[in-house]
Protein backbone atom coordinates (compact mmCIF):
# COMPACT_ATOMS: atom_id res chain seq x y z
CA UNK A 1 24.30 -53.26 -25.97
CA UNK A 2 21.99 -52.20 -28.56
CA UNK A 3 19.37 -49.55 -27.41
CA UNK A 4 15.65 -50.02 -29.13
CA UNK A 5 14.50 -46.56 -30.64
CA UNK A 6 10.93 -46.16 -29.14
CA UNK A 7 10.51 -43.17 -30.79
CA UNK A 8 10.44 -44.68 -34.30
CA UNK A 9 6.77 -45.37 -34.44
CA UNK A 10 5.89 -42.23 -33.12
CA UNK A 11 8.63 -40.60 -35.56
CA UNK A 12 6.63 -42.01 -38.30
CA UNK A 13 2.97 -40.97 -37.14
CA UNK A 14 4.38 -37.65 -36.97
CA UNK A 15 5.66 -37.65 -40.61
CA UNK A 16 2.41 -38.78 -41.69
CA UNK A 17 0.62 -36.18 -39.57
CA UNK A 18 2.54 -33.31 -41.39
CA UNK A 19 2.79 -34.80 -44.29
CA UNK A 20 -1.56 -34.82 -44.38
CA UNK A 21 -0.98 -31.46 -42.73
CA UNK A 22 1.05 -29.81 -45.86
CA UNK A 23 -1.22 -31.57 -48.97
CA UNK A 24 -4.27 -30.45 -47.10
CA UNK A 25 -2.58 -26.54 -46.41
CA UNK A 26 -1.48 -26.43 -50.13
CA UNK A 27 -5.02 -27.60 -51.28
CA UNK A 28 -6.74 -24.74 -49.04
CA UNK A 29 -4.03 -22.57 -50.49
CA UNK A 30 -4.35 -23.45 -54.38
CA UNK A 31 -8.31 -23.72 -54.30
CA UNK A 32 -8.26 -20.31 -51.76
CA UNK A 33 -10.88 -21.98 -49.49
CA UNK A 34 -11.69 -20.01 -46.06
CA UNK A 35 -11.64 -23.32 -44.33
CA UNK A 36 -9.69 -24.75 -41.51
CA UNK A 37 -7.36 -27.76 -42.27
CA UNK A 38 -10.06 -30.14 -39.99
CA UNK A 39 -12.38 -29.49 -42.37
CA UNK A 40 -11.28 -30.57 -44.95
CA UNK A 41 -11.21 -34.63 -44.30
CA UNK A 42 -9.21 -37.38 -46.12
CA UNK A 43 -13.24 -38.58 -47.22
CA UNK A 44 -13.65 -35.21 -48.72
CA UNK A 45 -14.01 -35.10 -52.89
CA UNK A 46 -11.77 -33.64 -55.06
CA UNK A 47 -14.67 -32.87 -57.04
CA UNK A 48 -17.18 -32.12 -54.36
CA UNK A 49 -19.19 -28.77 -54.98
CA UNK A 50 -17.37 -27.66 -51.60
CA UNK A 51 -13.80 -27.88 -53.27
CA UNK A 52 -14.90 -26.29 -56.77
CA UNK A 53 -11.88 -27.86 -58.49
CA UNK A 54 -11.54 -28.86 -62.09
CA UNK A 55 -9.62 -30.41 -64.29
CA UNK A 56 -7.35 -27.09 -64.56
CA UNK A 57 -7.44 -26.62 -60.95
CA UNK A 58 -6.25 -30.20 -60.49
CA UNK A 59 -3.27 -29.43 -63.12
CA UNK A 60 -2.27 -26.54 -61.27
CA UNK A 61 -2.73 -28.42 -57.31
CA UNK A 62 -0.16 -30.90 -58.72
CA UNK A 63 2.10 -28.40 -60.13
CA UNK A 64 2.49 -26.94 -56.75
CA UNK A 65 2.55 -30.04 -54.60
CA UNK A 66 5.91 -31.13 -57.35
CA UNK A 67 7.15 -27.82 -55.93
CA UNK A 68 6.18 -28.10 -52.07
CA UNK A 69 7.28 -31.91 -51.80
CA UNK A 70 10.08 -31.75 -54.24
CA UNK A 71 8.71 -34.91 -55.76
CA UNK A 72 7.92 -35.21 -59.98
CA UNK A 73 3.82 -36.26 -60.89
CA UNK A 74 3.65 -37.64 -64.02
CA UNK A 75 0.72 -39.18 -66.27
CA UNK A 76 0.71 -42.41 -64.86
CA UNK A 77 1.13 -41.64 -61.15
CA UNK A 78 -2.16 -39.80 -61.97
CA UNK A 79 -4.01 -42.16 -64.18
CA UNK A 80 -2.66 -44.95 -61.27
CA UNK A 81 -3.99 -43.34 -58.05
CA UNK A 82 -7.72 -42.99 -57.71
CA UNK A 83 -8.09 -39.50 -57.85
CA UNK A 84 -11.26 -39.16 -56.19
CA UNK A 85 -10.59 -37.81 -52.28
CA UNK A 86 -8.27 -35.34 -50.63
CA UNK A 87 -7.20 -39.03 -48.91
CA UNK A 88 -6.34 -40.41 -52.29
CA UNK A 89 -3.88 -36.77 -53.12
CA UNK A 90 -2.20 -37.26 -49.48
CA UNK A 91 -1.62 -40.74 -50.40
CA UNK A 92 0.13 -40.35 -53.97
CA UNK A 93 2.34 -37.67 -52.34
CA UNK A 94 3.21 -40.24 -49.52
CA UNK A 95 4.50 -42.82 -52.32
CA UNK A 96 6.27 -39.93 -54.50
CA UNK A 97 8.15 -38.66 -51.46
CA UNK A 98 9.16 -42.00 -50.61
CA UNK A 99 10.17 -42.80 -54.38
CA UNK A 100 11.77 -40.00 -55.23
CA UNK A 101 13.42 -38.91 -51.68
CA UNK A 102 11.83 -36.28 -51.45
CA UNK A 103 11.37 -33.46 -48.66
C-alpha cells in the first residue's frame, strides 16, 4: 500500500519561505541596511530611496546571490525578469535554482 506524503505541500512552503528568507538576508547584507528581514517586503523597490541601490549595486547583489544559490545570472535572465521589486529578485532566484539545480 502506497502511503500519501502529507508533508509535501508543507515541504514546499517551507522551501519557499527560506528561499525569500536567504534573497532578502543577502540583500540586507550586500546593501548593509540596519533593517529586519520583515521589513523589507516582496512590494518593496529595488530602486526605492529606502534600498539606495544602483545599477553597480545591482551588479554586485547578483554576483553574490550566483554565489549563495549556486545558480549562474546571465543577461537575459535579467533583461527577462522585471527587475523592479525585492518580489521580482526572490522570484528569478526561484526559477534559476530550479533550472540549474541549484542549492
Amino acid at each position: 500500500m502506497t502511503q500519501m506524503n502529507d508533508n509535501a505541500p508543507a515541504t514546499r512552503t517551507l522551501r519557499e519561505e527560506e528561499l525569500t528568507a536567504r534573497v532578502k538576508d543577502t540583500v540586507i547584507a550586500v546593501l548593509e541596511l540596519d533593517i529586519s528581514r520583515e521589513q523589507l517586503t516582496e512590494d518593496t523597490s529595488l530602486y526605492s530611496s529606502f534600498l539606495g541601490m544602483d545599477s553597480m549595486t545591482l551588479l554586485h547583489l547578483l554576483v553574490t546571490l550566483e554565489q549563495e544559490f549556486g545558480i549562474e545570472i546571465d543577461d537575459e535572465d535579467v533583461m527577462n525578469a522585471e527587475m523592479k521589486k525585492v518580489g521580482s529578485l526572490i522570484d528569478l532566484v526561484g526559477r534559476l535554482v530550479v533550472r540549474d539545480g541549484a542549492r
